[in-house]
N, C-alpha and C. Protein backbone atom coordinates (compact mmCIF):
# COMPACT_ATOMS: atom_id res chain seq x y z
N UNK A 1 110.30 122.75 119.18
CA UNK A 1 109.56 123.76 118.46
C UNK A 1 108.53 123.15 117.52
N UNK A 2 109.25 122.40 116.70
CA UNK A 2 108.14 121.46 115.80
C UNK A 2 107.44 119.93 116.20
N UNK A 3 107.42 119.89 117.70
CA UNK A 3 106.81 119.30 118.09
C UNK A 3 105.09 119.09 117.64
N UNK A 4 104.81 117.80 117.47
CA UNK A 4 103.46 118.09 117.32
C UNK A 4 102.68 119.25 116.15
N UNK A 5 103.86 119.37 115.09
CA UNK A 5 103.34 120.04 114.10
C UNK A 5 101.94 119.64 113.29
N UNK A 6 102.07 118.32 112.99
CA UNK A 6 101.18 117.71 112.48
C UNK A 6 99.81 117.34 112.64
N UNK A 7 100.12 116.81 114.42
CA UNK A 7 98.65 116.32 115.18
C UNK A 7 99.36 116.82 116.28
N UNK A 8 98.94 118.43 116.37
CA UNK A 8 98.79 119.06 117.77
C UNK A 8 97.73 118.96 118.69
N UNK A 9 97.02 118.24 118.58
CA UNK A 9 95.75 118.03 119.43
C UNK A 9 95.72 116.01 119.71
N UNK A 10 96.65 115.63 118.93
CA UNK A 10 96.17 114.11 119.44
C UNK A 10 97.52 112.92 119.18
N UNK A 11 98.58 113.40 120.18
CA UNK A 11 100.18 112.70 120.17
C UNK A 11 99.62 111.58 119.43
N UNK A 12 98.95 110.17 119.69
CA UNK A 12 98.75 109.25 119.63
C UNK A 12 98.47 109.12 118.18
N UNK A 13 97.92 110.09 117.45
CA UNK A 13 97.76 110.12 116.10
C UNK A 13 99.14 109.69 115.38
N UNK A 14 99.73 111.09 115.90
CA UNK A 14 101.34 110.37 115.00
C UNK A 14 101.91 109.07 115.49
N UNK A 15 101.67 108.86 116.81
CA UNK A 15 102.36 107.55 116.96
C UNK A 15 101.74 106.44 116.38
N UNK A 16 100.74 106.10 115.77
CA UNK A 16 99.63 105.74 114.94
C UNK A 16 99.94 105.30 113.60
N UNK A 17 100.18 106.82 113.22
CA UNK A 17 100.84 106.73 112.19
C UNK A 17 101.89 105.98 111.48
N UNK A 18 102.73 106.50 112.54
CA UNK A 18 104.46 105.93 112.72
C UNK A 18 104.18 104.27 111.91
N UNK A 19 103.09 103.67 113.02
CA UNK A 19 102.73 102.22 113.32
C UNK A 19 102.30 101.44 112.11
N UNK A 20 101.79 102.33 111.13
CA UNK A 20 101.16 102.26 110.31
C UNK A 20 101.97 102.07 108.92
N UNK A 21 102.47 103.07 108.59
CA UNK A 21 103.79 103.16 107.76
C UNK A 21 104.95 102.61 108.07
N UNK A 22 105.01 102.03 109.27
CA UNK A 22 106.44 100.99 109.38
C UNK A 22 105.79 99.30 109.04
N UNK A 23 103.81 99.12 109.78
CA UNK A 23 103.41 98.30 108.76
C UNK A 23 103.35 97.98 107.12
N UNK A 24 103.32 99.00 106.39
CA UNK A 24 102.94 99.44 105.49
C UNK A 24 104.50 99.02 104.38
N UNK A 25 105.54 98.82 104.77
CA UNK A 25 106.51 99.02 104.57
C UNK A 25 106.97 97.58 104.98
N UNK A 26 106.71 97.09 105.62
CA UNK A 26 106.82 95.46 106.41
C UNK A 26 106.15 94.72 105.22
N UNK A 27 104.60 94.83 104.44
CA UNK A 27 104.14 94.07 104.12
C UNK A 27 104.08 94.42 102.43
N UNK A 28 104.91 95.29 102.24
CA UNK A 28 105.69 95.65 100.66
C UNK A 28 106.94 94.95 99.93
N UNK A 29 107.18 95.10 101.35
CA UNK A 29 108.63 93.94 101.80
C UNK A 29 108.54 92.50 101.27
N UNK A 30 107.12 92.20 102.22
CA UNK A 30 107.00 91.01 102.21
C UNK A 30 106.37 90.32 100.71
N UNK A 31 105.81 91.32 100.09
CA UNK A 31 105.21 91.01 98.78
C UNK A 31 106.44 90.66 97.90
N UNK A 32 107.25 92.02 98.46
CA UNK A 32 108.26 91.69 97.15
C UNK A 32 108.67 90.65 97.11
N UNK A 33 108.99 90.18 98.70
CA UNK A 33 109.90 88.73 98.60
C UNK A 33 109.12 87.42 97.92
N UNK A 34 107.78 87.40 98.33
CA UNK A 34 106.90 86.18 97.85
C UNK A 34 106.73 86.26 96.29
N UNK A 35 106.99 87.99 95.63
CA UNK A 35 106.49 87.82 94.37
C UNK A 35 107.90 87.07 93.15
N UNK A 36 109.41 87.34 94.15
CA UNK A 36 110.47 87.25 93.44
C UNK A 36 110.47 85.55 93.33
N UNK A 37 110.00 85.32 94.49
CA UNK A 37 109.71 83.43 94.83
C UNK A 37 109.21 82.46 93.68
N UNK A 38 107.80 83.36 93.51
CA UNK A 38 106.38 82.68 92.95
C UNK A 38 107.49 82.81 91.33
N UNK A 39 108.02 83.99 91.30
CA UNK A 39 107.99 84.71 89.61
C UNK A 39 109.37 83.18 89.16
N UNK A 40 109.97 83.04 90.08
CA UNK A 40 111.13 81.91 89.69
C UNK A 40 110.38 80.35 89.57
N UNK A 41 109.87 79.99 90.48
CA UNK A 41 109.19 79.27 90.51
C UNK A 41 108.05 78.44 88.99
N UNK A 42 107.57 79.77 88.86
CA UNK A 42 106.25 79.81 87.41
C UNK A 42 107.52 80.02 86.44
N UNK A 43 108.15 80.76 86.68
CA UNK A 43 109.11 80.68 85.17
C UNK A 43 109.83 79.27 85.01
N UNK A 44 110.31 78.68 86.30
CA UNK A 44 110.73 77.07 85.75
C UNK A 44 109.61 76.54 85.30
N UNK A 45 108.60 76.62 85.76
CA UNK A 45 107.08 75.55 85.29
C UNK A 45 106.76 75.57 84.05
N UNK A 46 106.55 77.42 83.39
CA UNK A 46 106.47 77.37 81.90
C UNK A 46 107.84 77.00 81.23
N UNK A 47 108.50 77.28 81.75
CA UNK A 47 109.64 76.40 80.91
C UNK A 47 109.82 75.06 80.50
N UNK A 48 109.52 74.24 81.45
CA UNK A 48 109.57 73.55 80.93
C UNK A 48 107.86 72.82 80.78
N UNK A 49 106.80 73.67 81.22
CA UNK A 49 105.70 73.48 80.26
C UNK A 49 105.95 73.48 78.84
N UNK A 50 106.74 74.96 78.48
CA UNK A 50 107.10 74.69 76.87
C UNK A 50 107.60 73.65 76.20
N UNK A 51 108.59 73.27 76.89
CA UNK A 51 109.64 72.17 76.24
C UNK A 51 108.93 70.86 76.06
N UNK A 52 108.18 71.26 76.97
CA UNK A 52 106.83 69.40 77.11
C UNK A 52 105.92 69.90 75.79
N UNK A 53 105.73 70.66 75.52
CA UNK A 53 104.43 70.98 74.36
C UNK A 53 105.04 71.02 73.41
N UNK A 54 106.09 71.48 72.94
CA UNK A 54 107.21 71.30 71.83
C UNK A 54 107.62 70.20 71.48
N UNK A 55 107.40 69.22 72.61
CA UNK A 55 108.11 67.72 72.35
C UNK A 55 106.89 67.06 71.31
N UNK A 56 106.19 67.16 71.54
CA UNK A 56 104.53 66.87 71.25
C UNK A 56 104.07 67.47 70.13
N UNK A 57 104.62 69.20 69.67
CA UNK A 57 104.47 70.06 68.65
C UNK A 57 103.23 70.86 68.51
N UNK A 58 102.66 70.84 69.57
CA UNK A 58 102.17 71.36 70.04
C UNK A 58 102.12 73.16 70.86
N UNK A 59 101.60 74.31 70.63
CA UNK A 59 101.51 75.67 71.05
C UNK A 59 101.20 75.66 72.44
N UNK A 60 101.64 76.36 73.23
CA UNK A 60 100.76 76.62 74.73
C UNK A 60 101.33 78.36 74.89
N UNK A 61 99.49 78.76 75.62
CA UNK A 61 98.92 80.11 75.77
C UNK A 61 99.66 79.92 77.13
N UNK A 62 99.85 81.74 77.29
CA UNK A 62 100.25 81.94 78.62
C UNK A 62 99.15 83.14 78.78
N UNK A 63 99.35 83.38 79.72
CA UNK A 63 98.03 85.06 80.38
C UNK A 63 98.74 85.46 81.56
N UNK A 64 98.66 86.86 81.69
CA UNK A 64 98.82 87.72 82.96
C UNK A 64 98.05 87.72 84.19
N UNK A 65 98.73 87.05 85.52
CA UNK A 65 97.86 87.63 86.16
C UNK A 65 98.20 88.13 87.12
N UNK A 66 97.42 89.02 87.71
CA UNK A 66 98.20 90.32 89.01
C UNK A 66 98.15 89.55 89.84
N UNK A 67 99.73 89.17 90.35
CA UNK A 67 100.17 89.00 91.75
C UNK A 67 99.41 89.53 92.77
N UNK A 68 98.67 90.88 93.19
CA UNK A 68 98.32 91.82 94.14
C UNK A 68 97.06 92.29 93.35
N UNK A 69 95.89 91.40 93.51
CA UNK A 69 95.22 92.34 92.44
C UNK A 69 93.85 92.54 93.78
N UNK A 70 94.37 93.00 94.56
CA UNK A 70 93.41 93.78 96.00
C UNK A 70 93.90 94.90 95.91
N UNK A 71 95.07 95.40 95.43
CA UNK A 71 95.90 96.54 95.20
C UNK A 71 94.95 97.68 94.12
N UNK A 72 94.55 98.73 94.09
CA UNK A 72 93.62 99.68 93.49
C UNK A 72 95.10 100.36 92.32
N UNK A 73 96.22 100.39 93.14
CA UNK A 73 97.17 101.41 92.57
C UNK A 73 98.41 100.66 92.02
N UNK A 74 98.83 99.56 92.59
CA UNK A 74 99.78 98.83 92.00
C UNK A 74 99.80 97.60 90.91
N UNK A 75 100.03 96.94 90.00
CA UNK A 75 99.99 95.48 89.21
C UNK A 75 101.28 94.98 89.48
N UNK A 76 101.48 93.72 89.86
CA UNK A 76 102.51 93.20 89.79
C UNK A 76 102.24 92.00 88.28
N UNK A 77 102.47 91.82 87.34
CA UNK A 77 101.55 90.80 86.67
C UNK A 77 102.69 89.65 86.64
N UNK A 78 102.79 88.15 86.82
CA UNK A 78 103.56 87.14 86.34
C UNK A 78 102.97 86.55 84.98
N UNK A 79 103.60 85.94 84.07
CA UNK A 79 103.33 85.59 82.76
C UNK A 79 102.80 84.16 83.02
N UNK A 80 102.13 83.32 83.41
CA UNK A 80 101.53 81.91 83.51
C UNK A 80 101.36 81.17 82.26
N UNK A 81 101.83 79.85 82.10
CA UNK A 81 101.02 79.17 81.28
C UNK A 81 99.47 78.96 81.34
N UNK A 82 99.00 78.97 80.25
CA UNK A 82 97.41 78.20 80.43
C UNK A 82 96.98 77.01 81.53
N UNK A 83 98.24 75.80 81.37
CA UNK A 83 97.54 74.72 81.89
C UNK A 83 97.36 75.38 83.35
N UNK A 84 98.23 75.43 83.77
CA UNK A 84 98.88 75.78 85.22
C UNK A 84 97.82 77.51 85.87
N UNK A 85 97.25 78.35 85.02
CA UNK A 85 96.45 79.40 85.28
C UNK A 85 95.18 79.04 86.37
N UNK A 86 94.58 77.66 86.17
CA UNK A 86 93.49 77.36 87.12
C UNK A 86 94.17 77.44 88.79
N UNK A 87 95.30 76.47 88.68
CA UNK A 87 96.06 75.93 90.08
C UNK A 87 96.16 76.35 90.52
N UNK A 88 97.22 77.96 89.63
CA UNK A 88 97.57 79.54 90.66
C UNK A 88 96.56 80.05 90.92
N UNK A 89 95.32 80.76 90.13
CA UNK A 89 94.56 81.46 90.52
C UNK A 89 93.86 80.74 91.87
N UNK A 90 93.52 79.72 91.84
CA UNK A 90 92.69 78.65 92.93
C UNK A 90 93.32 79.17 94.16
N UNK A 91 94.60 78.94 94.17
CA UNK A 91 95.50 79.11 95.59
C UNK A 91 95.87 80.65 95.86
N UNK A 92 95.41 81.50 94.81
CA UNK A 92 95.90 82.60 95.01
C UNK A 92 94.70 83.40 95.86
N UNK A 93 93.42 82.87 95.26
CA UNK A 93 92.27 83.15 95.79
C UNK A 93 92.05 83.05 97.20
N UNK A 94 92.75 81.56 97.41
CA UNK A 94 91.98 80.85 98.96
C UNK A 94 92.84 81.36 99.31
N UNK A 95 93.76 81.72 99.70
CA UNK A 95 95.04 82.37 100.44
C UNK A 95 94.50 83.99 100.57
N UNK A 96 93.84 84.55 99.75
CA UNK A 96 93.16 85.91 99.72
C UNK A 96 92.03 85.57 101.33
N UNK A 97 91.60 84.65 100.74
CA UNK A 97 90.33 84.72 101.57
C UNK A 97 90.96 84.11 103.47
């Protein structure tokens, strides 16, 4: 009966769809997993970035930057040290491109 409620004029639409939102859902997935990675990863680095600048007595800046920032609707932000902000952004870029 509710066949084809949606796209009664073009099956292939919904199956399209389907294709689309099971992509869509694959590569949300996949963010999350790379962002839980990166976020452990940068948190050992400033850590013990800190402990190295403390030894020294020395302050170190950290800055936000969006994990996903091709995203219009979502921020994921990780907390970065300064030194280390060029390295990520560099690789975060070329990996964009």
């Amino acid at each position: 009966m509710f066949d084809n409620l949606f796209y009664p004029d073009n099956e292939k639409r919904a199956v399209r769809l389907t294709e689309l939102v099971a992509d869509n859902s694959t590569a949300v997935g996949s963010i999350s997993q790379q962002h839980a990675k990166y976020e452990i990863a940068i948190n050992n680095a400033n850590e013990a970035i800190r402990k190295a600048y403390k030894v020294v007595g020395t302050s170190i800046k950290f800055h936000d930057i969006d994990f996903v920032p091709e995203s219009k609707t979502h921020k994921i932000l990780i907390s970065v040290a300064d030194v280390i902000t060029p390295m990520l952004t560099y690789g975060l870029a070329n990996k964009a491109l």
